[in-house]
N, C-alpha and C. Protein backbone atom coordinates (compact mmCIF):
# COMPACT_ATOMS: atom_id res chain seq x y z
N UNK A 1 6.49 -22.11 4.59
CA UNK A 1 5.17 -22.53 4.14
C UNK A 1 5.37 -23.52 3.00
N UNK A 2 4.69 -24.72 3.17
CA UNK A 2 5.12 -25.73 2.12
C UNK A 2 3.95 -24.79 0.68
N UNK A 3 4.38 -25.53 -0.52
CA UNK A 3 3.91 -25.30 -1.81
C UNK A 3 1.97 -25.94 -1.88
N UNK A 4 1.88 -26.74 -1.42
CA UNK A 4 0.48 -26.60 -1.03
C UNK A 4 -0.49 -25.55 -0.62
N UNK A 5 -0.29 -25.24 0.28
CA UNK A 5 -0.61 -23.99 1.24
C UNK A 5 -0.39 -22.13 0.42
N UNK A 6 -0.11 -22.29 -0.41
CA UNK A 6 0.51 -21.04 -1.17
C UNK A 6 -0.47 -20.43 -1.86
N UNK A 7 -1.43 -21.68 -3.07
CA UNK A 7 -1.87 -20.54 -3.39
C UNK A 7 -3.54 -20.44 -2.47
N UNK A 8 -3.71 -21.36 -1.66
CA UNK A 8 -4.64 -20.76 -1.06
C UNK A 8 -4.29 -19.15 -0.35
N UNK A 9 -3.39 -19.20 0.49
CA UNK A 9 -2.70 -17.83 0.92
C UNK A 9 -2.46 -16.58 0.63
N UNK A 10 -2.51 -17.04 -1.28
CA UNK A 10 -2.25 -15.93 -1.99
C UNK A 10 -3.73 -15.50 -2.02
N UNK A 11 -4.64 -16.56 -2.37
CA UNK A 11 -5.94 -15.72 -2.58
C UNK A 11 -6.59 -15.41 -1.32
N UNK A 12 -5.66 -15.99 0.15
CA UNK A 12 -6.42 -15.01 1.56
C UNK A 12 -5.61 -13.52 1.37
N UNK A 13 -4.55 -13.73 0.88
CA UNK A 13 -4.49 -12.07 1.12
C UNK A 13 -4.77 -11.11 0.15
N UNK A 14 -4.89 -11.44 -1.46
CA UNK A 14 -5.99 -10.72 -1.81
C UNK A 14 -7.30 -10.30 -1.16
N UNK A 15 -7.94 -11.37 -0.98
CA UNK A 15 -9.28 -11.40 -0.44
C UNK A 15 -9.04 -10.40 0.33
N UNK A 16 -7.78 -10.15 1.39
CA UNK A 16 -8.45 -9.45 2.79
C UNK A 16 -7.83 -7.84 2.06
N UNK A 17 -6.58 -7.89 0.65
CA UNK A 17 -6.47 -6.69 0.12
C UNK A 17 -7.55 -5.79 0.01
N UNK A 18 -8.61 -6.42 -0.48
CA UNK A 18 -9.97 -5.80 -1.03
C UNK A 18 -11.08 -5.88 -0.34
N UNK A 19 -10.57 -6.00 1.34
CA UNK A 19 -12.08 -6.23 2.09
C UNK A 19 -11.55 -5.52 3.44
N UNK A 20 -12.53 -5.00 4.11
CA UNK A 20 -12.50 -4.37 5.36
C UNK A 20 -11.91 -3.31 5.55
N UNK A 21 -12.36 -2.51 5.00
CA UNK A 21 -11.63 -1.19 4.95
C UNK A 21 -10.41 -0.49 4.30
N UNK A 22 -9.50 -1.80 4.16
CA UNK A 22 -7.85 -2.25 3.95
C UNK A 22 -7.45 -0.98 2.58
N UNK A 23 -8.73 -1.02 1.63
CA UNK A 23 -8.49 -0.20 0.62
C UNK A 23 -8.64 1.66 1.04
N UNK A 24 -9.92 1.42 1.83
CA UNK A 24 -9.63 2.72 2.28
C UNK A 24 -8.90 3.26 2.93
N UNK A 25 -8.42 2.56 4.11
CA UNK A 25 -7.66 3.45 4.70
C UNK A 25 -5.63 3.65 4.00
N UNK A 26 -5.75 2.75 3.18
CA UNK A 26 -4.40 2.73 2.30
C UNK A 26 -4.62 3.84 1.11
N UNK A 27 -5.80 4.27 0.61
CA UNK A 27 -5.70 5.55 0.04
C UNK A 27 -5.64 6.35 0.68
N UNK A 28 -6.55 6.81 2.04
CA UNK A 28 -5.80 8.43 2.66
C UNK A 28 -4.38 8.16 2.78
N UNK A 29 -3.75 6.83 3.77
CA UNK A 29 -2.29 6.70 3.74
C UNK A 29 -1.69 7.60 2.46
N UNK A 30 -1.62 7.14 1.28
CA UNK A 30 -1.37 7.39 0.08
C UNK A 30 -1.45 8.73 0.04
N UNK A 31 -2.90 9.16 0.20
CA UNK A 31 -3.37 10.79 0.13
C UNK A 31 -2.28 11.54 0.84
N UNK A 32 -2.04 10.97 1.82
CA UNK A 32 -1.51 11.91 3.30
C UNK A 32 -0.07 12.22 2.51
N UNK A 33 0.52 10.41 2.59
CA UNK A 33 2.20 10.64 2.55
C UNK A 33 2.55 11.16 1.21
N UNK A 34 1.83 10.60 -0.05
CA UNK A 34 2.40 11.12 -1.30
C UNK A 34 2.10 12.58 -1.29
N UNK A 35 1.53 13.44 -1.04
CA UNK A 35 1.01 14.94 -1.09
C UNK A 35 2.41 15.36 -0.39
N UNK A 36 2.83 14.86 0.68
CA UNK A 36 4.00 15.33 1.22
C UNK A 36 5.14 15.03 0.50
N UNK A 37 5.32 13.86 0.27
CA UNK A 37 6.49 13.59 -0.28
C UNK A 37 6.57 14.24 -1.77
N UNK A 38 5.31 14.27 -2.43
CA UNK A 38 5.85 15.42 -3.44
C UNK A 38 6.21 16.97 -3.48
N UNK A 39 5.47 17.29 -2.11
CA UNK A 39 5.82 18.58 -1.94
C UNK A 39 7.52 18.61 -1.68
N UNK A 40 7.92 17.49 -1.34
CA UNK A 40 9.41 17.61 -0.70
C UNK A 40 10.18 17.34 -2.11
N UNK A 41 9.43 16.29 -2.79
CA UNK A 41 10.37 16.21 -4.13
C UNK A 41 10.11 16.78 -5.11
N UNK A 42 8.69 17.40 -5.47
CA UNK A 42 8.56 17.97 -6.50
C UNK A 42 8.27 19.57 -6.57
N UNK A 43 8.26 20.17 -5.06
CA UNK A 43 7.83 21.46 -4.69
C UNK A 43 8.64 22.67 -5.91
N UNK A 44 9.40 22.15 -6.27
CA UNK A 44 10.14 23.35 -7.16
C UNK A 44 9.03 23.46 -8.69
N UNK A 45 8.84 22.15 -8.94
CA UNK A 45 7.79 22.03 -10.14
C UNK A 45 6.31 22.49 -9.82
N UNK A 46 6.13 22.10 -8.48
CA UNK A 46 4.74 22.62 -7.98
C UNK A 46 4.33 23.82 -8.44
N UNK A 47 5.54 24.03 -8.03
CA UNK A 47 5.21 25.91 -7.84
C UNK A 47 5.64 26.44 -9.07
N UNK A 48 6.09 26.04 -9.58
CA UNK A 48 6.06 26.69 -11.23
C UNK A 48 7.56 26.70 -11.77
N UNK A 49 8.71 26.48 -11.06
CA UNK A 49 10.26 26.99 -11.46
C UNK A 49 10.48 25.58 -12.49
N UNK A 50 9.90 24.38 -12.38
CA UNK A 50 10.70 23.53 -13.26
C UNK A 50 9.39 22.70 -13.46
N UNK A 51 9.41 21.39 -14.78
CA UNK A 51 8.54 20.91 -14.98
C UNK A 51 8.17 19.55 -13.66
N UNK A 52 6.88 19.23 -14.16
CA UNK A 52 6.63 18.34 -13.32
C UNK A 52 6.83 16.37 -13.72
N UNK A 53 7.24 15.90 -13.16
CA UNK A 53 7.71 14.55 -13.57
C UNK A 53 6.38 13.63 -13.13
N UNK A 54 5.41 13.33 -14.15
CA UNK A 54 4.22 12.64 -13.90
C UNK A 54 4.79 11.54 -13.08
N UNK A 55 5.60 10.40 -14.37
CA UNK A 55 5.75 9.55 -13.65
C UNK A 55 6.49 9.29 -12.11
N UNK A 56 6.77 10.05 -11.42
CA UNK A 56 7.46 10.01 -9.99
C UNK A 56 6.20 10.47 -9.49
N UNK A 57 5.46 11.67 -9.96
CA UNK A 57 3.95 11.98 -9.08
C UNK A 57 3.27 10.49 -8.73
N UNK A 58 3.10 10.15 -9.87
CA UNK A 58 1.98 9.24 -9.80
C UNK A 58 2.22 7.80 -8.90
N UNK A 59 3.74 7.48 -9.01
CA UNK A 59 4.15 6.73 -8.07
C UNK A 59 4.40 7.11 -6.51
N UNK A 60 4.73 8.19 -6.75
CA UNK A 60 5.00 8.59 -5.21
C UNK A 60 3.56 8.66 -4.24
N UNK A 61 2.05 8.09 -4.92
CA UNK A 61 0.86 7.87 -4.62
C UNK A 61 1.11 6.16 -4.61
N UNK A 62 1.82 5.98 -5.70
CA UNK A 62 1.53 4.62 -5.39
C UNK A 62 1.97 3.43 -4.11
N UNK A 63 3.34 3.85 -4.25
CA UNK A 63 3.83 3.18 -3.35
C UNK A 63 3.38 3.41 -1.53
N UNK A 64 3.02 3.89 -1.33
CA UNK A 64 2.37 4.32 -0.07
C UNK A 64 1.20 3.85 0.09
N UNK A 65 0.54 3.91 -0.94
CA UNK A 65 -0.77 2.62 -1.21
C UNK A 65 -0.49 1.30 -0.86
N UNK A 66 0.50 1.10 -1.44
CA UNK A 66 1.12 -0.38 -1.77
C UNK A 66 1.99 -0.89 -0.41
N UNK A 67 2.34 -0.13 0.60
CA UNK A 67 2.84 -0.42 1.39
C UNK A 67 2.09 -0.91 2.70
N UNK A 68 1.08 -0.03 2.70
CA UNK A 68 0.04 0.08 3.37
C UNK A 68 -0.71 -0.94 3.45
N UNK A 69 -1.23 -1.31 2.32
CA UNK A 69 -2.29 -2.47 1.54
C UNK A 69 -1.52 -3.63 2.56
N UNK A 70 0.31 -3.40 2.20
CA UNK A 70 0.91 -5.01 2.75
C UNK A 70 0.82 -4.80 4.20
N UNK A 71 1.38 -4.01 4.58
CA UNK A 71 1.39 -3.56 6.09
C UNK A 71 0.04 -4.67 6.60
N UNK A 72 -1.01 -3.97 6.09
CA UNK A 72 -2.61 -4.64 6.61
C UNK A 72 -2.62 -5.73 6.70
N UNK A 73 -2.33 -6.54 5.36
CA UNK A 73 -2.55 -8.20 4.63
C UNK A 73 -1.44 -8.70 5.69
N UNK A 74 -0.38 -8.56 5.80
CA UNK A 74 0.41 -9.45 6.37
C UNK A 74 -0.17 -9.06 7.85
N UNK A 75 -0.63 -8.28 8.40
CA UNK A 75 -0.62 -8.40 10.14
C UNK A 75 -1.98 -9.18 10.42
N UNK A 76 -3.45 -8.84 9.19
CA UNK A 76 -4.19 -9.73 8.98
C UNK A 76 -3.54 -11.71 8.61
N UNK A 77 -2.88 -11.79 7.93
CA UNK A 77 -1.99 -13.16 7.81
C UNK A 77 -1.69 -13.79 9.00
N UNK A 78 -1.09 -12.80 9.73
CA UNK A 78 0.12 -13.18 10.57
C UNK A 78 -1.33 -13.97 11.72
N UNK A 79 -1.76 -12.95 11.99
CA UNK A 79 -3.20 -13.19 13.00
C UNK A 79 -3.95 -14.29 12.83
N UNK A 80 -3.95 -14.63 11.60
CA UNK A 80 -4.79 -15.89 11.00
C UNK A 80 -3.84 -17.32 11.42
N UNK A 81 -2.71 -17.32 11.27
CA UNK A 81 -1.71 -18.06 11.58
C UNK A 81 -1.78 -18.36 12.98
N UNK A 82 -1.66 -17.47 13.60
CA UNK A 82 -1.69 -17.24 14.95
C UNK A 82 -2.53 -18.35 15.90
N UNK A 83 -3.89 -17.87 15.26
CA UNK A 83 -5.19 -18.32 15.42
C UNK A 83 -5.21 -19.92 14.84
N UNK A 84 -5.05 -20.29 13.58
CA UNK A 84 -4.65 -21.41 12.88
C UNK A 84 -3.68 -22.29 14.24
N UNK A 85 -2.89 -22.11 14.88
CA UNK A 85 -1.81 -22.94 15.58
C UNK A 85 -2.16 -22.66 17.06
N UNK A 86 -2.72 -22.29 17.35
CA UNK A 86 -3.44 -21.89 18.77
C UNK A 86 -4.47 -22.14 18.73
């Protein structure tokens, strides 16, 4: 992608970050996988034997958000491209 074209791009995939559902369905994602994955990493603290490590909780929500969010934007991108040259 030449340097022209960039930051329009950047602000299509914001735009589509924060539109069409993209946010919701990347929080249950989030909901679903981080609830698990802390039970797998933090289940000993859960349950009371050791403390709990906020910061890994709070990320282990995040990144699953964040993956998600891209997952969307880029297959939305990719489609636009698609469409753009066809």
């Amino acid at each position: 992608m030449n340097d022209a074209r960039r930051p329009a791009t950047l602000r299509l995939a914001c735009r589509y970050a924060l539109a069409d559902g993209i946010p919701r369905r990347s929080f249950y994602l989030a909901i679903v996988v981080g609830t698990i994955l802390n039970l797998i990493n933090q289940g000993d603290a859960i349950f009371g034997s050791a403390s709990i490590n906020w910061l890994k909780l709070l990320l282990t929500y995040v990144v699953p958000y964040l993956v998600g969010t891209y997952g969307a934007v880029s297959y939305r991108l990719s489609q636009k491209r698609g469409n753009d040259t066809g």
